[in-house]
N, C-alpha and C. Protein backbone atom coordinates (compact mmCIF):
# COMPACT_ATOMS: atom_id res chain seq x y z
N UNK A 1 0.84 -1.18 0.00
CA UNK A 1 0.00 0.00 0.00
C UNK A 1 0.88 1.23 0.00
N UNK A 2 0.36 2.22 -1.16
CA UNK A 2 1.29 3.54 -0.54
C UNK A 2 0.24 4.47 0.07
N UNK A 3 1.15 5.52 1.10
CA UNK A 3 0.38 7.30 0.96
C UNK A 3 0.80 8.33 0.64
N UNK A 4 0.10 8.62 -0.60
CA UNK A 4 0.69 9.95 -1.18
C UNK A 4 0.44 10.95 0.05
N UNK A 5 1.22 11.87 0.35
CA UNK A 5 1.04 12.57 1.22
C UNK A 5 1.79 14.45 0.41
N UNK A 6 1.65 15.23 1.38
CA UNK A 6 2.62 16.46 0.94
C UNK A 6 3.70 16.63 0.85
N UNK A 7 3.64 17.10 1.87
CA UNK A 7 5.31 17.16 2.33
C UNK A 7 5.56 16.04 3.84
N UNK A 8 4.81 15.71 4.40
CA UNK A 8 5.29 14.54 5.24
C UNK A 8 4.50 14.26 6.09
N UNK A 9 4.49 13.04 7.15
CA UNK A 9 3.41 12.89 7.88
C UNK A 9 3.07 13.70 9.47
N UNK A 10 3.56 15.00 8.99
CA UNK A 10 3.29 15.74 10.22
C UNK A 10 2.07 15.46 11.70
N UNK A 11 2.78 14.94 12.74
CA UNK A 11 1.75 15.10 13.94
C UNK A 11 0.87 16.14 14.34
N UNK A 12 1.59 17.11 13.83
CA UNK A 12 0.91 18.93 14.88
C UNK A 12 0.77 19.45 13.72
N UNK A 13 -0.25 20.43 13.32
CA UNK A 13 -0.28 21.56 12.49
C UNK A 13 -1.26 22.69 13.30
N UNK A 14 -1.06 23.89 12.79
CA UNK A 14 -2.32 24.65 13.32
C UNK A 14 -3.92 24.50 12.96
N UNK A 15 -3.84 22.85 12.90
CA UNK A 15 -5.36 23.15 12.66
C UNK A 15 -6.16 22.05 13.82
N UNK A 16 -7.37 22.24 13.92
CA UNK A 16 -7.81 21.08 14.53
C UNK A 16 -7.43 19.62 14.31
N UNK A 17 -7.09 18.88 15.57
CA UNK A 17 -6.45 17.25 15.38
C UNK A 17 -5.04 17.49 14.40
N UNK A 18 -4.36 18.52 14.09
CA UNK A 18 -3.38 18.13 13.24
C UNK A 18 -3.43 18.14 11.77
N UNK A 19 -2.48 17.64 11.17
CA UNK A 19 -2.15 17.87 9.49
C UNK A 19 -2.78 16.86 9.14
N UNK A 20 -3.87 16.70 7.72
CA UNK A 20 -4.23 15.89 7.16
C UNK A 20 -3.49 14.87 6.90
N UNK A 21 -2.22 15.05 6.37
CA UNK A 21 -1.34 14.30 5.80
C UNK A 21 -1.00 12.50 7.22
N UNK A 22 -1.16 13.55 8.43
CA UNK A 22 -0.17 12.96 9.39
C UNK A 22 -1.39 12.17 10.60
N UNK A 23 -2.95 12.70 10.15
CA UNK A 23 -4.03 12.22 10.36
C UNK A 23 -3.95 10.73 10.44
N UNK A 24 -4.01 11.21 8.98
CA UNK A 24 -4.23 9.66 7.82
C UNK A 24 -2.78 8.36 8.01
N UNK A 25 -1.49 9.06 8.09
CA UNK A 25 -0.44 8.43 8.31
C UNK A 25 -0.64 7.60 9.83
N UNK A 26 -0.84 8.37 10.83
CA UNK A 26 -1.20 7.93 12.10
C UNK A 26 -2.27 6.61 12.67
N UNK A 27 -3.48 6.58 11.67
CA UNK A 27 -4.75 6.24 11.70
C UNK A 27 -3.94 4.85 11.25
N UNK A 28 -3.78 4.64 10.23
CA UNK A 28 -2.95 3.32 9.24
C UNK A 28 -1.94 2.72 9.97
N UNK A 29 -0.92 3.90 11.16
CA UNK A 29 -0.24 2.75 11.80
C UNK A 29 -0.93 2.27 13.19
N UNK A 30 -2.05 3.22 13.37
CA UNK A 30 -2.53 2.13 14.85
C UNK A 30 -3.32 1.37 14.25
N UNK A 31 -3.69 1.06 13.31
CA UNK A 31 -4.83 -0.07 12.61
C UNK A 31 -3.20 -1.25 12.32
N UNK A 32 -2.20 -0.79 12.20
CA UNK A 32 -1.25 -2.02 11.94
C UNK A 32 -0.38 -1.72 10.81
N UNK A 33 -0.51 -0.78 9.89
CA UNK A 33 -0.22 -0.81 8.54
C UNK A 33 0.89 -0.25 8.46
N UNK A 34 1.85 -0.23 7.48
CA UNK A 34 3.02 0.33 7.10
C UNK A 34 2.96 0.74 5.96
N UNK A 35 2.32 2.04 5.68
CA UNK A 35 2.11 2.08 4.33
C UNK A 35 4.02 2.76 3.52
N UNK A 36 3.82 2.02 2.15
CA UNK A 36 5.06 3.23 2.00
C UNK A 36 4.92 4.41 1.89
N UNK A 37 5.27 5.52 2.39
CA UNK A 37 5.29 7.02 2.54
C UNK A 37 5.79 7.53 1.06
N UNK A 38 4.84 8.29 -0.03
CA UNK A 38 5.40 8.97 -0.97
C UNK A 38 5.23 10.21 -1.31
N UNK A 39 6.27 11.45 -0.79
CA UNK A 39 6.30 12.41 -0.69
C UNK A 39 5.81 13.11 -2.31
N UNK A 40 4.63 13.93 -2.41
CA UNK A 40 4.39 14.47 -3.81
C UNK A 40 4.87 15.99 -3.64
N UNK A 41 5.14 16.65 -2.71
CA UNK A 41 5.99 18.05 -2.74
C UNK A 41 4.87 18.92 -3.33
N UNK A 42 4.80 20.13 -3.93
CA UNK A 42 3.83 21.00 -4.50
C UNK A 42 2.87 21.25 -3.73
N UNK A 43 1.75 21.49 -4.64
CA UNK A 43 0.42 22.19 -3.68
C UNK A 43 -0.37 22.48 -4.78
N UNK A 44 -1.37 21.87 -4.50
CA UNK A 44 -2.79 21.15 -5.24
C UNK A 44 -2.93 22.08 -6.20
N UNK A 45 -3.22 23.46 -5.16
CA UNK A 45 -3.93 24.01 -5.98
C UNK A 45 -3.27 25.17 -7.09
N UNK A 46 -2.04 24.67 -6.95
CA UNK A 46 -1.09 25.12 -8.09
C UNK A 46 -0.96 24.75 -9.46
N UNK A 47 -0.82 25.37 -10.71
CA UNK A 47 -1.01 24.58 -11.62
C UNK A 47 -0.20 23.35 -11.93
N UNK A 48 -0.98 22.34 -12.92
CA UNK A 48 -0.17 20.89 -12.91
C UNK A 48 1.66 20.96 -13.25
N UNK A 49 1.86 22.35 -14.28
CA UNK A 49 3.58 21.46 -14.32
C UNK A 49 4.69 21.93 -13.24
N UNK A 50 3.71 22.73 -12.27
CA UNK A 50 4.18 23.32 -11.10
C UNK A 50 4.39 22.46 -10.16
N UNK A 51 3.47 21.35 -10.11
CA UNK A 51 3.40 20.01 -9.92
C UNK A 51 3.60 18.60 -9.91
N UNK A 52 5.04 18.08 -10.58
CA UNK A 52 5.06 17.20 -10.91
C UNK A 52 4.86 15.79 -10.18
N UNK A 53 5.25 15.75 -8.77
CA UNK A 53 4.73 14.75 -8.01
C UNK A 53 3.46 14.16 -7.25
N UNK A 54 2.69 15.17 -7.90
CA UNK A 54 1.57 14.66 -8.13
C UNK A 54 0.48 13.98 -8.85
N UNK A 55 0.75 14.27 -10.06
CA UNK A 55 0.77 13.24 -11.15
C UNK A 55 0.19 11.59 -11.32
N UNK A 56 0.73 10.95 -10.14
CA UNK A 56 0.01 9.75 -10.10
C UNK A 56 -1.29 9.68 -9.02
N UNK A 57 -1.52 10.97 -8.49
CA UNK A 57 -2.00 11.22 -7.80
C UNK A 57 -3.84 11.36 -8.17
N UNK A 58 -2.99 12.32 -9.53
CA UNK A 58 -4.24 12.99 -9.79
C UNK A 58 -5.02 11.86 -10.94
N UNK A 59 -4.31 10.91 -11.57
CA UNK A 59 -4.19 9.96 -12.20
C UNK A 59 -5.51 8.68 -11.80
N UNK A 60 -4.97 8.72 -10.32
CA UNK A 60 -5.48 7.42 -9.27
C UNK A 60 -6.96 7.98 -9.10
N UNK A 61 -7.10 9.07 -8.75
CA UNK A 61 -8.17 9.91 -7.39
C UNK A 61 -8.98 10.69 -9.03
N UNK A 62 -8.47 11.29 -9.57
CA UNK A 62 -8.93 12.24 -10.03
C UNK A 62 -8.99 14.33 -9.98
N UNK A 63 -8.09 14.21 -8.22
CA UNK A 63 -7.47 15.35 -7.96
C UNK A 63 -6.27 15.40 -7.84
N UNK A 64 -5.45 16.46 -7.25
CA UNK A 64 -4.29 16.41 -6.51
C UNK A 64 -4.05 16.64 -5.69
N UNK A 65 -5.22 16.50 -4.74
CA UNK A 65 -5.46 16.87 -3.15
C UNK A 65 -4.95 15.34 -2.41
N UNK A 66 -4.29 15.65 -1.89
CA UNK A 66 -3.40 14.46 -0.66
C UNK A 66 -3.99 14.58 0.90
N UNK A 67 -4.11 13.82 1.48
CA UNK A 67 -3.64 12.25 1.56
C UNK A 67 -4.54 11.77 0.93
N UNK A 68 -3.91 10.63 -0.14
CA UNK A 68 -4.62 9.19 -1.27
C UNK A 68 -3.89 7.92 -0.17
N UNK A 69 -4.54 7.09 -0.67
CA UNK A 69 -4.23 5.73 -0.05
C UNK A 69 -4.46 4.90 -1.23
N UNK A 70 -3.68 4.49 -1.94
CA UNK A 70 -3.44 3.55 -3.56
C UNK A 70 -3.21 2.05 -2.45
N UNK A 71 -4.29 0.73 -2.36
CA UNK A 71 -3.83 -0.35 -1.70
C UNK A 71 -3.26 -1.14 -3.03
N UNK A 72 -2.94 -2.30 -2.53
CA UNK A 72 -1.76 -3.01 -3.36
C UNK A 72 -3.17 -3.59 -4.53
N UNK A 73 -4.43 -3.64 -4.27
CA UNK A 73 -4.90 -4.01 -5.56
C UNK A 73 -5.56 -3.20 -6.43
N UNK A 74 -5.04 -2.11 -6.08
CA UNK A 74 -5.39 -1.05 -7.02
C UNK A 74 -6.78 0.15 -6.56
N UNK A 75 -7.25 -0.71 -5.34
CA UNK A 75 -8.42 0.79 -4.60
C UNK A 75 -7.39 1.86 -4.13
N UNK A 76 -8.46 2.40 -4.48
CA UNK A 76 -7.97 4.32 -3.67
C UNK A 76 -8.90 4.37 -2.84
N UNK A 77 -8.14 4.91 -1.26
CA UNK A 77 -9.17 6.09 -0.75
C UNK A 77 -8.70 7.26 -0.87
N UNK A 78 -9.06 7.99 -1.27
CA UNK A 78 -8.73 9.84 -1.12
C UNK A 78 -9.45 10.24 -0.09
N UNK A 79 -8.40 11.26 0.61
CA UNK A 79 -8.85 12.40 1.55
C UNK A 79 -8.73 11.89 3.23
N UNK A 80 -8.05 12.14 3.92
CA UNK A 80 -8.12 12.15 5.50
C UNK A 80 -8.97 11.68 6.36
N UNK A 81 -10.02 11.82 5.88
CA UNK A 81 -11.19 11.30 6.80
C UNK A 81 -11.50 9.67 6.15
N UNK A 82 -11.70 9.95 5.10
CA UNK A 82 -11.77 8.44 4.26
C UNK A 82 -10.95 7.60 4.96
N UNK A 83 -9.45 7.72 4.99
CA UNK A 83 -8.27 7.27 4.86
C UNK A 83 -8.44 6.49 6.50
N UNK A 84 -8.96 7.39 7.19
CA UNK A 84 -9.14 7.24 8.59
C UNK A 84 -10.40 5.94 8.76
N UNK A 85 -11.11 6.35 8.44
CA UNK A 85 -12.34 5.43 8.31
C UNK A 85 -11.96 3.94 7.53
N UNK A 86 -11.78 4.08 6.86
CA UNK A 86 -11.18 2.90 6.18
C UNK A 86 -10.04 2.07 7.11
N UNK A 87 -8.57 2.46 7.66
CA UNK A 87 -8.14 2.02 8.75
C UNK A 87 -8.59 1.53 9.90
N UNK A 88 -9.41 1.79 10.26
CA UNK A 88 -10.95 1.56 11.16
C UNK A 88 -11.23 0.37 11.14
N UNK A 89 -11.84 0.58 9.72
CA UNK A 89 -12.69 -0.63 9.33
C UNK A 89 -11.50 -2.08 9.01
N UNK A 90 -10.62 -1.51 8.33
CA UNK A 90 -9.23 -2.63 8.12
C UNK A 90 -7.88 -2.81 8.72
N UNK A 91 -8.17 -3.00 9.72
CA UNK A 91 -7.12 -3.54 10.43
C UNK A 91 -6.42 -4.56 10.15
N UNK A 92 -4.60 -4.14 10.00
CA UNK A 92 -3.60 -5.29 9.54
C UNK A 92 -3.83 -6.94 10.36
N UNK A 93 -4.28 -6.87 11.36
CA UNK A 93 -4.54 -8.20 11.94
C UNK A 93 -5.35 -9.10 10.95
N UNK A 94 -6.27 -7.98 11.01
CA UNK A 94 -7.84 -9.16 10.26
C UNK A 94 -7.25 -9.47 8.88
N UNK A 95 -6.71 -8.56 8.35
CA UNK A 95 -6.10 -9.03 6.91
C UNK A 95 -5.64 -10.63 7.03
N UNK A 96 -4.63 -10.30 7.82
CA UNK A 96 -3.70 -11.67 8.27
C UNK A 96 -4.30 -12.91 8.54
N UNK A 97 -5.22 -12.55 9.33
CA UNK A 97 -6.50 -13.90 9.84
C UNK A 97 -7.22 -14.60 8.23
């Protein structure tokens, strides 16, 4: 599984609960998961060749808004809360079972 993320899986930001990015990163490792971390750099709402690491991003999802969650058979979740919810629901144990 990867997570596209921003610039990294930040714990603290100035916003409520923290950085989206580091939400979603967090949520995936107490559910068990190790996702690989793939830094896309830029900012969404910049134009695309301003952008290049986002690209598979926008490809997968349809935006270039991060955190995506690409699993190894090819689902996406997009967006933080998704990402969260979904970890929830799939925990690395039960996989295993």
């Amino acid at each position: 599984m990867k997570l596209y993320v921003c610039h990294g899986t930040f714990r603290s930001a100035p916003r409520p609960g923290g950085h989206p990015c580091g939400q979603a990163h967090k949520a995936l490792e107490e559910a068990g998961h190790a996702p690989e971390v793939i830094l896309t750099r830029g900012w969404a709402a910049l134009p695309k060749f301003l952008n290049p690491g986002r690209r598979r991003v926008t490809e997968i999802s349809g935006n270039p808004w991060v955190p995506t969650l690409e699993l190894d058979d090819g689902t996406v979740v997009d967006g933080s809360k998704e990402i969260i919810a979904w970890a929830k629901a799939h925990p690395a144990d039960a996989a295993a079972a």
